[in-house]
C-alpha atoms as a PDB file:
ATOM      1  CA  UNK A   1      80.329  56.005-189.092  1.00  0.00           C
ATOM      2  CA  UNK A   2      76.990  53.929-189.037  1.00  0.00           C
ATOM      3  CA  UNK A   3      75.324  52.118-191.897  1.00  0.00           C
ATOM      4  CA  UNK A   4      75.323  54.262-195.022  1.00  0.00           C
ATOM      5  CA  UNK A   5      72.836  52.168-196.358  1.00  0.00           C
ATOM      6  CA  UNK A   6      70.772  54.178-193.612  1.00  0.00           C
ATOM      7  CA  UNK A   7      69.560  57.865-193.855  1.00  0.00           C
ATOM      8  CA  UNK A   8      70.748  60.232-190.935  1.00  0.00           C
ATOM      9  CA  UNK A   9      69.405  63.200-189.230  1.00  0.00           C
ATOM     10  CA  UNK A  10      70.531  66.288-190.821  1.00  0.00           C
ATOM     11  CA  UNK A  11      69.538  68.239-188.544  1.00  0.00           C
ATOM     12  CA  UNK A  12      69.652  69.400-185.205  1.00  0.00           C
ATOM     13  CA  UNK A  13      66.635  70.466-183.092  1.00  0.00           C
ATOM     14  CA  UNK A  14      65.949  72.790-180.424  1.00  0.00           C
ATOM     15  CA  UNK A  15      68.027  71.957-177.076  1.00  0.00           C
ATOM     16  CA  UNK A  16      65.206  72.684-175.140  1.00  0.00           C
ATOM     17  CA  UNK A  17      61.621  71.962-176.068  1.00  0.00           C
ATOM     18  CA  UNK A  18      59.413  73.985-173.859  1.00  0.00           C
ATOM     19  CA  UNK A  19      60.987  77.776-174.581  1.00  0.00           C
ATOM     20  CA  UNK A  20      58.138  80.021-175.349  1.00  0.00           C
ATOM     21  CA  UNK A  21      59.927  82.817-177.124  1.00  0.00           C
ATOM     22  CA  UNK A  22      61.572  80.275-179.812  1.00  0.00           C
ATOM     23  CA  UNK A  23      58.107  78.652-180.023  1.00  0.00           C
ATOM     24  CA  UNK A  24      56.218  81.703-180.926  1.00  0.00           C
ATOM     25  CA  UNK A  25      58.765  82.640-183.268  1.00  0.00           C
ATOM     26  CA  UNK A  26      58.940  78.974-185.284  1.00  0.00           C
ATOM     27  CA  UNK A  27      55.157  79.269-184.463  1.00  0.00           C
ATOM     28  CA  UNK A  28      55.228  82.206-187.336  1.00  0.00           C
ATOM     29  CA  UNK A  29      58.125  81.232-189.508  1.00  0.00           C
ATOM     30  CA  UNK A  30      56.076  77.892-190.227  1.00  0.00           C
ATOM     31  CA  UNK A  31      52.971  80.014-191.221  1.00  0.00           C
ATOM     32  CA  UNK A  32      54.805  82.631-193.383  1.00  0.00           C
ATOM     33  CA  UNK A  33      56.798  80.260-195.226  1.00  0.00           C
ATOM     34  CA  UNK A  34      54.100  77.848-195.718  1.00  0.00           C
ATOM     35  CA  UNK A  35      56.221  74.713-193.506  1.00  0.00           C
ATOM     36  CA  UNK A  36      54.718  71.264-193.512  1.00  0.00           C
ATOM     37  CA  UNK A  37      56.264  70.576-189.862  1.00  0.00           C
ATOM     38  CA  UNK A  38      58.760  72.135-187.662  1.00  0.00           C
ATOM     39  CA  UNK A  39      61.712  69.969-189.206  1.00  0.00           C
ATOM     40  CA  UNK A  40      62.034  71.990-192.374  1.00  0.00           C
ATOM     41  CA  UNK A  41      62.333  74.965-190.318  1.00  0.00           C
ATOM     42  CA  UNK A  42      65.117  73.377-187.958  1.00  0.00           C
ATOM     43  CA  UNK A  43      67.010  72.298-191.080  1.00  0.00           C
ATOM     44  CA  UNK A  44      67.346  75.905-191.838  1.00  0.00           C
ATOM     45  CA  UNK A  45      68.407  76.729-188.310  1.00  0.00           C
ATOM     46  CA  UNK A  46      71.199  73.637-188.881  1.00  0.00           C
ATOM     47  CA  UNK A  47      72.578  75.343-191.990  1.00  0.00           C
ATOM     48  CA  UNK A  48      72.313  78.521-190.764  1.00  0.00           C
ATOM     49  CA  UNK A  49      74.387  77.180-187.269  1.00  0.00           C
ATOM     50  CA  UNK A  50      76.970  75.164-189.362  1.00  0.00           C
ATOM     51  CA  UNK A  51      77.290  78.094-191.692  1.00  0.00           C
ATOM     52  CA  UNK A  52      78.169  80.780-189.140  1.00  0.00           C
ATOM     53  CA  UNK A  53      80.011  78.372-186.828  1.00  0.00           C
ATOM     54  CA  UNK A  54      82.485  77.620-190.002  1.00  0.00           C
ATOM     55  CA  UNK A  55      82.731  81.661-190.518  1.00  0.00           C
ATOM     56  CA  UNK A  56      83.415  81.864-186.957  1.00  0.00           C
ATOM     57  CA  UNK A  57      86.040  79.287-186.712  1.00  0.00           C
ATOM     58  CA  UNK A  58      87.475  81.044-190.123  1.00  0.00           C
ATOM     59  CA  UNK A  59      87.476  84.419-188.513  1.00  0.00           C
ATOM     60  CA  UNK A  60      89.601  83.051-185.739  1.00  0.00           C
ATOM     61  CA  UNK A  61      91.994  81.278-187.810  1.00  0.00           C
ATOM     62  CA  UNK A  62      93.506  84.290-189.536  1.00  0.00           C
ATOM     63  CA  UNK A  63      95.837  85.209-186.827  1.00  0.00           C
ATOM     64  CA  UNK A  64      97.166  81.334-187.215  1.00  0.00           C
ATOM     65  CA  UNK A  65      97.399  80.575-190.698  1.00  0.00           C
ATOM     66  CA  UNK A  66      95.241  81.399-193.503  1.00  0.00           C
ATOM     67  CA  UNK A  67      92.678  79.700-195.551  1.00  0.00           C
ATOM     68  CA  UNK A  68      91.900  81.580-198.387  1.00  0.00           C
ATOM     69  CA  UNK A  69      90.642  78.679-200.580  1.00  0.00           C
ATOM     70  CA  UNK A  70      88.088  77.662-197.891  1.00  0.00           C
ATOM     71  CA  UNK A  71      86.973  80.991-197.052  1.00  0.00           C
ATOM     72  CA  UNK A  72      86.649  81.716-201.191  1.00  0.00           C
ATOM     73  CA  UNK A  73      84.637  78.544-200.972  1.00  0.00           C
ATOM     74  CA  UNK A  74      82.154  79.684-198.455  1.00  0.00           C
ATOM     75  CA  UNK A  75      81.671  82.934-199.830  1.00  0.00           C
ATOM     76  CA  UNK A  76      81.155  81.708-202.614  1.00  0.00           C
ATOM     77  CA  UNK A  77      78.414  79.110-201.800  1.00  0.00           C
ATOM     78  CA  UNK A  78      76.243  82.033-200.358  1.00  0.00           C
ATOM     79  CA  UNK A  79      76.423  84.460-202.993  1.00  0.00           C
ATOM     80  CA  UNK A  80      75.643  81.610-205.404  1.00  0.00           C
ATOM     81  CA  UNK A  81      72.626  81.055-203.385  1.00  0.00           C
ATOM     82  CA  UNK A  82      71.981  84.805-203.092  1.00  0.00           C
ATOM     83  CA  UNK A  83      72.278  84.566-199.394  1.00  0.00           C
ATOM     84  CA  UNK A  84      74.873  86.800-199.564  1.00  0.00           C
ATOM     85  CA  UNK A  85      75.390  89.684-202.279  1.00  0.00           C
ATOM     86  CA  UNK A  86      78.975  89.770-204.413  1.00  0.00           C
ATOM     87  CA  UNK A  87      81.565  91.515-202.503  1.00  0.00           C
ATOM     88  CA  UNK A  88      80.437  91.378-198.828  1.00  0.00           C
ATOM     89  CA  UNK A  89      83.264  90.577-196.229  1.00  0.00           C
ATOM     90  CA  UNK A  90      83.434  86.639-193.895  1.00  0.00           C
ATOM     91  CA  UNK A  91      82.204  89.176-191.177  1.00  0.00           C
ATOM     92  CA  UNK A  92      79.006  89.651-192.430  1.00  0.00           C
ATOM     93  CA  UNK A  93      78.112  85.484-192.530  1.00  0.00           C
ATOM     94  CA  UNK A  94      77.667  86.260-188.855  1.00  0.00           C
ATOM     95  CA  UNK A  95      75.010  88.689-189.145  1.00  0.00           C
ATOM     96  CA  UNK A  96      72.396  86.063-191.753  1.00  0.00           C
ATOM     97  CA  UNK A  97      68.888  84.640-189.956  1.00  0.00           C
ATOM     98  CA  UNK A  98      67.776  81.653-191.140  1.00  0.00           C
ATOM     99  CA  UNK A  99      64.972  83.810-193.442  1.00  0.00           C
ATOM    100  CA  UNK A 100      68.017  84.205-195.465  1.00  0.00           C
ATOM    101  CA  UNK A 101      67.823  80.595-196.005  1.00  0.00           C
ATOM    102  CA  UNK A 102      64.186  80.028-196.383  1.00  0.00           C
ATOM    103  CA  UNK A 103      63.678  82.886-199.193  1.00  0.00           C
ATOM    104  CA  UNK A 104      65.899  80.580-201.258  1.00  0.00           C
ATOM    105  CA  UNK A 105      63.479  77.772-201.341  1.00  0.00           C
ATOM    106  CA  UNK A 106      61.464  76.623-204.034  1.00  0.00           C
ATOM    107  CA  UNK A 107      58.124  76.850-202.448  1.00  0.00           C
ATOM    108  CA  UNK A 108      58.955  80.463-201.433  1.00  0.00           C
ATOM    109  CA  UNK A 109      60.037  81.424-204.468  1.00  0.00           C
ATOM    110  CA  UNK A 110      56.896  80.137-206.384  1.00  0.00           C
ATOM    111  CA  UNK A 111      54.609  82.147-204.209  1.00  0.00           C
ATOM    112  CA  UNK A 112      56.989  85.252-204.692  1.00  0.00           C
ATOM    113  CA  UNK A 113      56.736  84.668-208.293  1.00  0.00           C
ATOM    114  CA  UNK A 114      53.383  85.098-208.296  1.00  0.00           C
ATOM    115  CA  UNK A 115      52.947  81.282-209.148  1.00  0.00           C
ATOM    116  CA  UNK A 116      50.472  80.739-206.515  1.00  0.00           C
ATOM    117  CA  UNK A 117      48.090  82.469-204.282  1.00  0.00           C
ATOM    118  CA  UNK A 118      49.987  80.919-201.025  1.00  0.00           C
ATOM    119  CA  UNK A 119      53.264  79.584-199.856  1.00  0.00           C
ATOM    120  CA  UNK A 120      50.672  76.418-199.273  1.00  0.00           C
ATOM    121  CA  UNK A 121      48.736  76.635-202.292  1.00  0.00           C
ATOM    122  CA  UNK A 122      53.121  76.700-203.910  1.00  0.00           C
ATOM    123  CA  UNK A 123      53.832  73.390-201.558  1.00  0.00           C
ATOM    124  CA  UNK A 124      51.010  71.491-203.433  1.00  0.00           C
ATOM    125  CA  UNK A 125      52.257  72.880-206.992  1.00  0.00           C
ATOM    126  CA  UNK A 126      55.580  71.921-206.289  1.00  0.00           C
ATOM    127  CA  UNK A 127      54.943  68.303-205.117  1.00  0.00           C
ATOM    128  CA  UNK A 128      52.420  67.321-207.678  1.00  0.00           C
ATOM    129  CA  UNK A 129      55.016  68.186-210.353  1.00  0.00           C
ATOM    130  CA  UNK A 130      53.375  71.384-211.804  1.00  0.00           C
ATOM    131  CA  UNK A 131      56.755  73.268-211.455  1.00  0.00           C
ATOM    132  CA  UNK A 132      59.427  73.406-213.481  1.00  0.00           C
ATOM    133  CA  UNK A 133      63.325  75.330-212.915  1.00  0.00           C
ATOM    134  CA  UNK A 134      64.660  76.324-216.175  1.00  0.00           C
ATOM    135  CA  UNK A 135      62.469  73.402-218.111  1.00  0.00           C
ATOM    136  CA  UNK A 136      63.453  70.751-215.120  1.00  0.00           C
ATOM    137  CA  UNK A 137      60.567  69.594-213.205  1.00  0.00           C
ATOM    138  CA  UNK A 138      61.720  69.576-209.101  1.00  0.00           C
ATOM    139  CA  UNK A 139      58.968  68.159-206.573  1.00  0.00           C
ATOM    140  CA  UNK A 140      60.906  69.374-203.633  1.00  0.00           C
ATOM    141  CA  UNK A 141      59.956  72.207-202.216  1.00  0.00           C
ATOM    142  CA  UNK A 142      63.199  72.622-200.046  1.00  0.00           C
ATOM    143  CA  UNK A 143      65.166  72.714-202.924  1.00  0.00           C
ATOM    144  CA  UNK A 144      67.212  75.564-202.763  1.00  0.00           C
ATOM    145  CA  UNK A 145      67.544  78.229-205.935  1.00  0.00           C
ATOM    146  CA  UNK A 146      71.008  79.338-207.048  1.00  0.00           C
ATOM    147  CA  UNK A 147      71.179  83.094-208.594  1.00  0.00           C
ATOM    148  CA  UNK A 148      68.758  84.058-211.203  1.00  0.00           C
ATOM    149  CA  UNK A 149      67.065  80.959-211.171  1.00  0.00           C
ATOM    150  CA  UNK A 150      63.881  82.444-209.402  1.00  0.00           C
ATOM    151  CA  UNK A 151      62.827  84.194-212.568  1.00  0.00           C
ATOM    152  CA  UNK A 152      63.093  80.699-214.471  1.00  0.00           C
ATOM    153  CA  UNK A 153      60.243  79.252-213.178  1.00  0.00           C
ATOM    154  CA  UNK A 154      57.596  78.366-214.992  1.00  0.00           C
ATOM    155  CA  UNK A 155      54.275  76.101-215.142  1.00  0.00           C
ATOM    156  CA  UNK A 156      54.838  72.573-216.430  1.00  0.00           C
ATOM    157  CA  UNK A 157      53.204  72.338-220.358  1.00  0.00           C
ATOM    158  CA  UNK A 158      51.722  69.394-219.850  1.00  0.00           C
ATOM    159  CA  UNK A 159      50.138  70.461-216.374  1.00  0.00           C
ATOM    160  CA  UNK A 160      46.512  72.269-216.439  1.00  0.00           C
ATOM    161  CA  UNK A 161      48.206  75.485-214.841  1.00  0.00           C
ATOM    162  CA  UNK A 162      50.071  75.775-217.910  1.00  0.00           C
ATOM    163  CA  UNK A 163      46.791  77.498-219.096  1.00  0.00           C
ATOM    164  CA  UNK A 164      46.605  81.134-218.182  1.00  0.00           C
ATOM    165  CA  UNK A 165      42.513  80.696-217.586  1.00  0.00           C
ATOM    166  CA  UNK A 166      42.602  78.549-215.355  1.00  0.00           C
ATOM    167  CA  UNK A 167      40.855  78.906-212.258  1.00  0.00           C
ATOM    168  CA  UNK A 168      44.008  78.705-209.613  1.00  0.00           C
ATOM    169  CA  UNK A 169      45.728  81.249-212.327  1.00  0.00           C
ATOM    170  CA  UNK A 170      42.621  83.403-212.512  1.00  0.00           C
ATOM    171  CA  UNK A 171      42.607  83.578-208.583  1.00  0.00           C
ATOM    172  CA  UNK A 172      45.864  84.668-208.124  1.00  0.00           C
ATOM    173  CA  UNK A 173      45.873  87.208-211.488  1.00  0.00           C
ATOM    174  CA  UNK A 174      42.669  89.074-208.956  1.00  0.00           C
ATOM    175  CA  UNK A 175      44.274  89.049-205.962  1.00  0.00           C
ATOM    176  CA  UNK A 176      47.953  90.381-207.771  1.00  0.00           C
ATOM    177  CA  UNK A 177      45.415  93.272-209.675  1.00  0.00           C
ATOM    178  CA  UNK A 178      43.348  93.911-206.412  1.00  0.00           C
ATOM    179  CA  UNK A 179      46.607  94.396-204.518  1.00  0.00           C
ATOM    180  CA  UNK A 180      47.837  96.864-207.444  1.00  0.00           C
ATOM    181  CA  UNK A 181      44.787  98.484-207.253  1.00  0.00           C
ATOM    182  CA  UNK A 182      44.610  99.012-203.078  1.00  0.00           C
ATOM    183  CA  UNK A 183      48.601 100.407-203.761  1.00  0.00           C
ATOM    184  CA  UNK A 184      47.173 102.893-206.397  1.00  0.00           C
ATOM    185  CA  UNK A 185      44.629 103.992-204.189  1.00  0.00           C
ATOM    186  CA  UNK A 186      47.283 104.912-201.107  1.00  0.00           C
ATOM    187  CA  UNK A 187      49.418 106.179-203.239  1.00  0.00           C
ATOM    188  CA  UNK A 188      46.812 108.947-205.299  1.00  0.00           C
ATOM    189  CA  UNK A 189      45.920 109.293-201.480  1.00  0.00           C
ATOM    190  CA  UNK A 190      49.218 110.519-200.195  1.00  0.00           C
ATOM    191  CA  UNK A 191      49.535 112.594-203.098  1.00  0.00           C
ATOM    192  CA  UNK A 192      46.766 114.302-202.525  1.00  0.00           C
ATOM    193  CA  UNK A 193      47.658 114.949-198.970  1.00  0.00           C
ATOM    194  CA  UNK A 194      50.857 116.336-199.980  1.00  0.00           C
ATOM    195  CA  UNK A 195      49.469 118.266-202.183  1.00  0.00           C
ATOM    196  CA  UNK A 196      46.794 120.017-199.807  1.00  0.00           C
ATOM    197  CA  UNK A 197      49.573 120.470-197.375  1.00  0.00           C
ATOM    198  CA  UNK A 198      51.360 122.203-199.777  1.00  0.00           C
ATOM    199  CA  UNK A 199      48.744 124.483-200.674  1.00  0.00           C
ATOM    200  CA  UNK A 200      48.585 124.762-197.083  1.00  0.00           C
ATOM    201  CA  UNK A 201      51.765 126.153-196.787  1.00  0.00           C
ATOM    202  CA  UNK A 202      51.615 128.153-199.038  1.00  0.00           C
ATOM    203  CA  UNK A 203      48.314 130.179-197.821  1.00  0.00           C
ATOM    204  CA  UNK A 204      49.739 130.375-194.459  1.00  0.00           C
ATOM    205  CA  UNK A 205      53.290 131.678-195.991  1.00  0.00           C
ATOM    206  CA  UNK A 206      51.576 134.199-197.558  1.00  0.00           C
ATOM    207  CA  UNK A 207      49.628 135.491-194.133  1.00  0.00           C
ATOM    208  CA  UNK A 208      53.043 135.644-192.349  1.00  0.00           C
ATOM    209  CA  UNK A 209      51.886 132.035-190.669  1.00  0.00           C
ATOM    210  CA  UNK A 210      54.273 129.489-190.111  1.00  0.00           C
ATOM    211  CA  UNK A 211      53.618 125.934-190.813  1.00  0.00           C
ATOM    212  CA  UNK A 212      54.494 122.937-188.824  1.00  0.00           C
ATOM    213  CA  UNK A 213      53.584 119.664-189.802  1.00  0.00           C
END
């Protein structure tokens, strides 16, 4: 069993270490998700592996003897996690990526929030204690959020960022607006495309011309 005085590895890493598809893939799953090393990433791969390898070993059960309770218990898990949505079927454990598991972290969340400008920028936040889940203050940023809980973050009242001037919060509040505003522009765009095509049409109808877009 080993000394459990004595951390162990939680994880298991890649079998190979030199396989350039996986490495350009963990090359951008580390960028988008803000990941201090590669290790955070492979813990997600772990879950992920030990998650559909107990679905799998479930699936083939059934025909033996059942086990309702542990398959309950495993659904359960993920939909409390919002991996999974209510009501989906053991089948569907089998079709999760680990993004499934990395959306549910803290630092993702923070950034999706609109808490901070990058999943980085929500890594620093998070480990200097500025962040707070429903009025608890959690410095890991691989904690993972149960249901609902994403909407209960909030700044820390003693921390600086509490203040909505501040220059972090002022950042991001230009960047969210400028975003809004480059969306508004598309959009009155499109409408106005439609709406010359339509007109369009409607000369052309009314020459005996048929349109094709």
């Amino acid at each position: 069993m080993g000394d459990p005085r004595k951390s162990h590895k939680k994880y298991k890493g890649p079998s190979h270490p030199w396989q350039r598809e996986r490495l350009e893939v963990e090359k951008v799953l580390v960028k988008e998700y803000g990941l201090k090393t590669k290790t955070e990433l492979w813990k997600s791969v772990s879950e992920l592996r030990r998650v559909n390898g107990q679905a799998k070993k479930l699936i083939g059960d059934r025909g033996l003897h059942q086990q309702p309770a542990e398959e309950k218990q495993l659904m359960d898990r993920l939909v409390r996690y919002t991996i999974l949505e209510s009501g989906t079927q053991l089948e569907d454990v089998l079709g999760l990526d680990v993004k499934a598991f990395l959306n549910r972290r803290l630092q993702t969340q923070v950034h999706k929030q609109g808490l901070s400008s990058s999943p980085t920028q929500a890594r620093q936040f998070i480990i200097h204690g500025h962040i707070l889940v429903n009025g608890q203050k959690i410095n890991v940023p691989s904690f993972m959020l149960q249901r609902g809980q994403e909407f209960q973050l909030t700044f820390h009242p003693h921390s600086s960022l509490a203040q909505e001037d501040h220059p972090e919060r002022m950042k991001e509040k230009k960047r969210v607006e400028a975003v809004a505003e480059q969306k508004r522009i598309k959009d009155e765009e499109k409408a106005e495309a439609k709406k010359e095509l339509e007109e369009l049409k409607k000369v052309e109808k009314e020459v005996g011309l048929e349109v094709t877009e």
